[in-house]
Each structure stands twice: as structure tokens, then as C-alpha cells.
Protein backbone atom coordinates (compact mmCIF):
# COMPACT_ATOMS: atom_id res chain seq x y z
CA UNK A 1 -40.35 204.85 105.57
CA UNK A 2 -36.76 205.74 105.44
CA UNK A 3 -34.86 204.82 102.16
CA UNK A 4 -31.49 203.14 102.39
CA UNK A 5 -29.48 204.52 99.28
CA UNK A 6 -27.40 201.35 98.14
CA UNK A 7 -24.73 200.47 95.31
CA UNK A 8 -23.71 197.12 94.82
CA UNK A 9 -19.81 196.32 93.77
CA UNK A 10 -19.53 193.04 91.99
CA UNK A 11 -17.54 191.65 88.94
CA UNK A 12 -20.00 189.00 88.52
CA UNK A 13 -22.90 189.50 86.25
CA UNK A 14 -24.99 186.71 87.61
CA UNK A 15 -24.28 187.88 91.03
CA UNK A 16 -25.08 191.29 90.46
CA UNK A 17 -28.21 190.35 89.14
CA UNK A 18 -29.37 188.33 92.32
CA UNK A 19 -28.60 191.33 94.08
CA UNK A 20 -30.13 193.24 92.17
CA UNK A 21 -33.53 191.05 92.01
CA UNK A 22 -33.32 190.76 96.14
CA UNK A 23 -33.02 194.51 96.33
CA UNK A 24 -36.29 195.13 94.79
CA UNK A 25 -38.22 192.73 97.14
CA UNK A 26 -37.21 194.99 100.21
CA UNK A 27 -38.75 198.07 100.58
CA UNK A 28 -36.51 200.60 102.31
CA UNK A 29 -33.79 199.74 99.58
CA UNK A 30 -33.15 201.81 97.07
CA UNK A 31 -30.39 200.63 94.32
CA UNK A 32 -28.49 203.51 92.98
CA UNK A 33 -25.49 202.19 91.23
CA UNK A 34 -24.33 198.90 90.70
CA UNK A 35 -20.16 198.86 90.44
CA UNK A 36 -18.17 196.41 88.64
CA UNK A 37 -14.63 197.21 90.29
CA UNK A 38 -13.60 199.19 93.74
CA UNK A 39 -12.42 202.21 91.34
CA UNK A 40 -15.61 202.58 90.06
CA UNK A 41 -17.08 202.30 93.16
CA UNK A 42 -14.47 204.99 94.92
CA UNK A 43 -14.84 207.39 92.87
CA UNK A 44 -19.02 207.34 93.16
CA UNK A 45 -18.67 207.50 96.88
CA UNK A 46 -16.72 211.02 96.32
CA UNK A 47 -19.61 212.66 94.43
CA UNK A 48 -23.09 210.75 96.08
CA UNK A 49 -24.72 209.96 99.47
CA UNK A 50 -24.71 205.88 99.79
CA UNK A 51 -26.33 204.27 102.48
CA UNK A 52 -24.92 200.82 101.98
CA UNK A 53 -22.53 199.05 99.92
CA UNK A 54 -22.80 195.07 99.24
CA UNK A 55 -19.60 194.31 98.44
CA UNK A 56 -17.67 191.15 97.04
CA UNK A 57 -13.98 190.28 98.03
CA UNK A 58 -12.82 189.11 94.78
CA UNK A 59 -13.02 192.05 92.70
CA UNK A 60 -10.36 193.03 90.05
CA UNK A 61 -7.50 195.57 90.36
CA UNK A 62 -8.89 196.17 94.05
CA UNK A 63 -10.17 193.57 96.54
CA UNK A 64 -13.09 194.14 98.77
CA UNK A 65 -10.86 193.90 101.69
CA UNK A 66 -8.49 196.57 100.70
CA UNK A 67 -10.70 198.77 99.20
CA UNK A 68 -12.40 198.74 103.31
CA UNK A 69 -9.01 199.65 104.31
CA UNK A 70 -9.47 202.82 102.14
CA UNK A 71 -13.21 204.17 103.25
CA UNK A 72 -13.25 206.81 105.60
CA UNK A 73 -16.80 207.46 107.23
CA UNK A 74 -17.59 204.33 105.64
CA UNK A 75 -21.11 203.40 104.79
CA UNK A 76 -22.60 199.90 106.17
CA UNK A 77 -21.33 197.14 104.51
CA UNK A 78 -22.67 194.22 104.03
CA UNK A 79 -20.16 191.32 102.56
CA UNK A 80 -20.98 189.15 99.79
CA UNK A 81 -18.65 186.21 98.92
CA UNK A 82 -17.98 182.69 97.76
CA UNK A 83 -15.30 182.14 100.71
CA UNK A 84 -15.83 182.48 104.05
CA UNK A 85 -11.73 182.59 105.04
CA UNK A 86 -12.63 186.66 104.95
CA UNK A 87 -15.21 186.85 107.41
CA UNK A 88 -13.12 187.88 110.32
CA UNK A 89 -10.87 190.57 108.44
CA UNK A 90 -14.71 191.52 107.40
CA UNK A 91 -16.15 191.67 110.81
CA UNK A 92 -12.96 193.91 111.82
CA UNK A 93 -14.10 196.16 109.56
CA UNK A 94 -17.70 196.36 111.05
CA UNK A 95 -19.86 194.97 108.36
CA UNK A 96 -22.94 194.83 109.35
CA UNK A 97 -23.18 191.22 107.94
CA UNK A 98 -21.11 188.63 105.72
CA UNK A 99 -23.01 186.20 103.25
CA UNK A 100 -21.76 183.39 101.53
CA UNK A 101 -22.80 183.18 97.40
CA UNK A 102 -24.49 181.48 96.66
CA UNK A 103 -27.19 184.03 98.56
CA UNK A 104 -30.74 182.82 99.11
CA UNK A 105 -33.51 185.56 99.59
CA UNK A 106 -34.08 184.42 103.27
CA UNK A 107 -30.59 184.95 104.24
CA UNK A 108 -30.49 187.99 101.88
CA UNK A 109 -33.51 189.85 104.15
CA UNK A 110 -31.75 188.91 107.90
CA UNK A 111 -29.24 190.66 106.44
CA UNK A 112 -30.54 193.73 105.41
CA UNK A 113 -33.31 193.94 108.45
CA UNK A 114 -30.31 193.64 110.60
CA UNK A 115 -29.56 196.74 109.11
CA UNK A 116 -32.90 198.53 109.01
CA UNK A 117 -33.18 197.49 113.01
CA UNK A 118 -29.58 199.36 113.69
CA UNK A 119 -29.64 202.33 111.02
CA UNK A 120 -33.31 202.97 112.05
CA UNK A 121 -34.61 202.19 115.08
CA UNK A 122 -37.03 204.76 115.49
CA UNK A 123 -39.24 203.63 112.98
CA UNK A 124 -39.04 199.89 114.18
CA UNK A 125 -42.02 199.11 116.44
CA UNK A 126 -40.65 196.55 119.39
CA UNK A 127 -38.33 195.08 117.62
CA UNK A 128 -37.46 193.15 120.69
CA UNK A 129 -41.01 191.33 119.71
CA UNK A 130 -39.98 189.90 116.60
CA UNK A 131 -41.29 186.44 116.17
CA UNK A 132 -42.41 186.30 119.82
CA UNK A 133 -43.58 183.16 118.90
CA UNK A 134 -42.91 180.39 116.20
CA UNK A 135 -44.91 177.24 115.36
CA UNK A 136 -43.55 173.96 115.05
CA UNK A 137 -45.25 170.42 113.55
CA UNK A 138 -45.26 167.74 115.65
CA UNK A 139 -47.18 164.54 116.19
CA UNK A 140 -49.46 166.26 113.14
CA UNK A 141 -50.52 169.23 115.35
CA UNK A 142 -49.05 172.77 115.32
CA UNK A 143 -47.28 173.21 118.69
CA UNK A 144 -46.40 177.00 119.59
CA UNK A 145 -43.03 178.02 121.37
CA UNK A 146 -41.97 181.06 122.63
CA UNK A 147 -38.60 182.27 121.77
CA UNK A 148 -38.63 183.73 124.98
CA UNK A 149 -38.56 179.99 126.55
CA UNK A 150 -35.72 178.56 124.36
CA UNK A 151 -32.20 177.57 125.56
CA UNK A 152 -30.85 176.08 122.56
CA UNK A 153 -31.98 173.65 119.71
CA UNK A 154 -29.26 170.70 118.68
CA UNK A 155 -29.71 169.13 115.23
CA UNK A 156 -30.38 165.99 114.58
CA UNK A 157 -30.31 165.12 110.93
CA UNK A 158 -33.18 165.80 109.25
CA UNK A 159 -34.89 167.01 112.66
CA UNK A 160 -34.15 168.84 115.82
CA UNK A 161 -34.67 169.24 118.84
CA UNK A 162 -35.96 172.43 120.75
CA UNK A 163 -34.91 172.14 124.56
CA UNK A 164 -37.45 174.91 126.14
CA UNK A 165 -37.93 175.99 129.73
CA UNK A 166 -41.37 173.91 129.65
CA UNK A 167 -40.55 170.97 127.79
CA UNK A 168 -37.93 169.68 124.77
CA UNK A 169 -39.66 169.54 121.20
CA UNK A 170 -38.66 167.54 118.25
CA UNK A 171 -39.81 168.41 114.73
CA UNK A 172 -38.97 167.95 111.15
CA UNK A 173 -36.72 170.50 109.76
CA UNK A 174 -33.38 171.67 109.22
CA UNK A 175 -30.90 173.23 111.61
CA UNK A 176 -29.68 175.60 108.94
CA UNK A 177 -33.85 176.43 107.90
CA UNK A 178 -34.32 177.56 111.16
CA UNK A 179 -31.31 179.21 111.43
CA UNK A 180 -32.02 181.28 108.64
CA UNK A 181 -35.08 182.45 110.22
CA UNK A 182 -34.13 182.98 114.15
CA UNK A 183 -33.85 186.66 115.25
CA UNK A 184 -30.46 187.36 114.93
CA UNK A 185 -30.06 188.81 117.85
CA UNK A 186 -31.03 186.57 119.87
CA UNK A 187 -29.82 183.20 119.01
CA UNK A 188 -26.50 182.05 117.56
CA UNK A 189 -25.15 179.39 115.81
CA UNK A 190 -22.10 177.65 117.36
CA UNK A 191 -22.03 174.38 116.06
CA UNK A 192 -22.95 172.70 112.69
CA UNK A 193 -25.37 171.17 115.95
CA UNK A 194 -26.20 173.64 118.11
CA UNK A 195 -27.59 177.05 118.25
CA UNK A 196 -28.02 178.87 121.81
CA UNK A 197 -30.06 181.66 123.09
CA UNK A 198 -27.57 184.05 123.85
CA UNK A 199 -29.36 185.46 127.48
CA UNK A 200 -29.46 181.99 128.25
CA UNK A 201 -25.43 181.56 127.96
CA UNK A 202 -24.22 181.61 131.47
CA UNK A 203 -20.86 181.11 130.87
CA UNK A 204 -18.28 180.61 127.90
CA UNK A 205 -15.08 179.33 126.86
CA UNK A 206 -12.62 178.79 123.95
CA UNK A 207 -14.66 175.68 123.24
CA UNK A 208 -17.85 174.98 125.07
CA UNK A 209 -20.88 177.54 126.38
CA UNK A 210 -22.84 176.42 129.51
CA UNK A 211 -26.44 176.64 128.49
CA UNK A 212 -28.81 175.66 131.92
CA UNK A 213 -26.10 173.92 133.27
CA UNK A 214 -25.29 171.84 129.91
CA UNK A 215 -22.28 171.74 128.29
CA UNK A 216 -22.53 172.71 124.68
CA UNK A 217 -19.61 172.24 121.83
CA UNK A 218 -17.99 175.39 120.10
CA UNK A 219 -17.50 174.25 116.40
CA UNK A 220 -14.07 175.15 115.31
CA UNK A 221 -15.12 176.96 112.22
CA UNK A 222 -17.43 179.42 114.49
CA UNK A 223 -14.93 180.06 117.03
CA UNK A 224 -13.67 183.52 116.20
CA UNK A 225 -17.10 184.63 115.45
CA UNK A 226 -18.58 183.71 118.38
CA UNK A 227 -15.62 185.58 120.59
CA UNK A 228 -16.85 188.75 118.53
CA UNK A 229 -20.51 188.14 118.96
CA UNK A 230 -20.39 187.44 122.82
CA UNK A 231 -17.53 189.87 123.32
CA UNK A 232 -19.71 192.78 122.09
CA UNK A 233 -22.53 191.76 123.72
């Protein structure tokens, strides 16, 4: 398996350490330096092969933002950051992904796989087959879907609701939960409601996708991220 060299920049001893404790769960990581200010981290870059910087905004004498501005053949980045007003001046920038602190270990390893699926794909067997399949309780019984057959899932409260080319599920569980473990690429969250396949979008605009002919809200906190997801597509 491929290594991914990685330094971590981040004022925050706490943080740092979270980082530092998710790093050794994932195997193709490799932490080689952790930074406490962009400085630091600038002039490490000049003298040693990094993979992959996670990065926080607020950082002193240099923020994260700026000290993007600076990199030339950048490695990945992957943001790390209490406030989320920086995620589109971080998505200009091509990070590979932006997480808000505080970071759980499931968000923490979509992140990163994200990653391992682009850097390396070669060594990735199907990755189009990633969680084919999920199971789901309801009525006390297991019930198997296939992320194949999904169109979107809407929240409601403590449960949601799976609409499915064979039939519409409802199960016990959070939207964010599930969120957190969705491929990625394939489904996207565009309401604090909804989340959509995105093959199954047929149509978009500034505030609603069409979804098998239904009519879905655009949240307006996910607006300009979803214009970059589907305009990339």
C-alpha cells in the first residue's frame, strides 16, 4: 500500500492531538511533522516531500487561507476548522475536503478515503462498489437497500425516510449519521432535510433539484457548494 506523507498545521494543542490520534487509525497515512504556524510549515515544504497537509484557518502570523494563496504545486489539502464561512474560498483552492472541529473519526476517514480514492486509484479495487448495499432496521427486521436504487432520503426528526426505486423506507436514525457514512460521491447533502443521489438529479436550479419528478429544497447554507459539486460533475 501506498503511503501518504502528511504534516498537520495547527495552533491548537488539543486539535493537533485529535489529528494526530485519527492519523494513526488509517493506514496509508503517515504523519511526518506536525506545524504550529504557516512559517513553520513553509519552510518544511521547501526541504521534504508532503503528501497532504490538514490545515486550520485560524493560525497565527499566517492564516490558512493565505498561506494557500502562497503554495505552488500544492499538496492536497484537506481543511480543518471551527467556521464554516471559509469553505468556499477553501474549495477555490481545491481542497480535497473541509471539516468542521469539532472532527469525529467517521467524518475524519470520508475525508481522507476521498483522498486515497483520487491520489490512488490504481490500488482501489471497484471503488464504484463501495457499500453496494446498506442495511436498515425496520419493523424489527434488517431490510437491505441498494444504493444503486436510492433517489434521495428526507429527514424526519429522529427518523428518515429512504424513497427507493422499489419502495420508500422509514427507519430510526439520523440524517447527519447517515450522511456521514454515504459514499461521497454519490450522494449529497442539500438540505438540513434532504440528501439526493446525484445520477438521479435530472435537473437543477438556484434553489430546488428535480429528483424523479419531485421537487426538492436547496438549503441556503449549501447553495454555493452544491453549484461546485454539480458544476464539476
Amino acid at each position: 500500500m501506498t503511503k501518504c506523507n502528511c504534516i498537520i498545521i495547527e495552533d491548537e494543542p488539543l486539535a493537533a492531538e485529535i489529528l494526530v490520534q485519527y492519523i494513526k487509525e488509517v493506514a496509508f497515512l503517515k504523519l511526518i511533522k506536525v506545524c504550529h504556524d504557516a512559517i513553520e510549515a513553509s519552510d518544511y515544504l521547501l526541504n521534504n516531500k508532503v503528501d497532504l497537509i490538514f490545515l486550520d484557518i485560524q493560525l497565527p502570523k499566517i492564516d490558512g487561507i493565505t498561506f494557500l494563496k502562497t503554495l505552488h504545486n500544492s499538496p492536497k489539502v484537506i481543511i480543518t476548522s471551527a467556521y464554516n464561512q471559509y469553505a468556499i474560498d477553501g474549495y477555490d483552492h481545491n481542497v480535497i475536503d473541509y471539516l468542521l472541529k469539532p472532527i469525529s473519526l467517521s467524518r475524519f476517514l470520508k475525508a481522507v478515503h476521498k483522498l486515497y480514492y483520487n491520489q490512488f486509484p490504481n490500488e482501489v479495487s471497484s471503488p464504484e462498489s463501495e457499500s453496494e448495499f446498506m442495511f436498515f432496521n425496520v419493523n424489527k427486521k434488517k431490510v437491505k437497500i441498494y444504493l444503486k436504487d436510492v433517489f434521495y432520503i428526507e429527514s424526519q426528526k429522529e427518523y428518515i425516510k429512504i424513497f427507493t426505486s422499489q419502495s420508500t423506507v422509514v427507519t430510526k436514525m439520523t440524517i447527519t449519521d447517515l450522511e456521514d457514512i454515504l459514499p461521497e460521491r454519490e450522494f449529497l447533502r442539500i438540505h438540513r432535510s434532504f440528501i439526493v443521489a446525484k445520477n438521479k438529479i435530472d435537473a437543477f436550479t438556484s434553489t430546488e433539484v428535480e429528483v424523479n419528478k419531485k421537487l426538492i429544497p436547496i438549503g441556503r447554507s449549501y447553495k454555493e457548494l452544491i453549484k461546485i459539486q454539480l458544476m464539476s460533475q
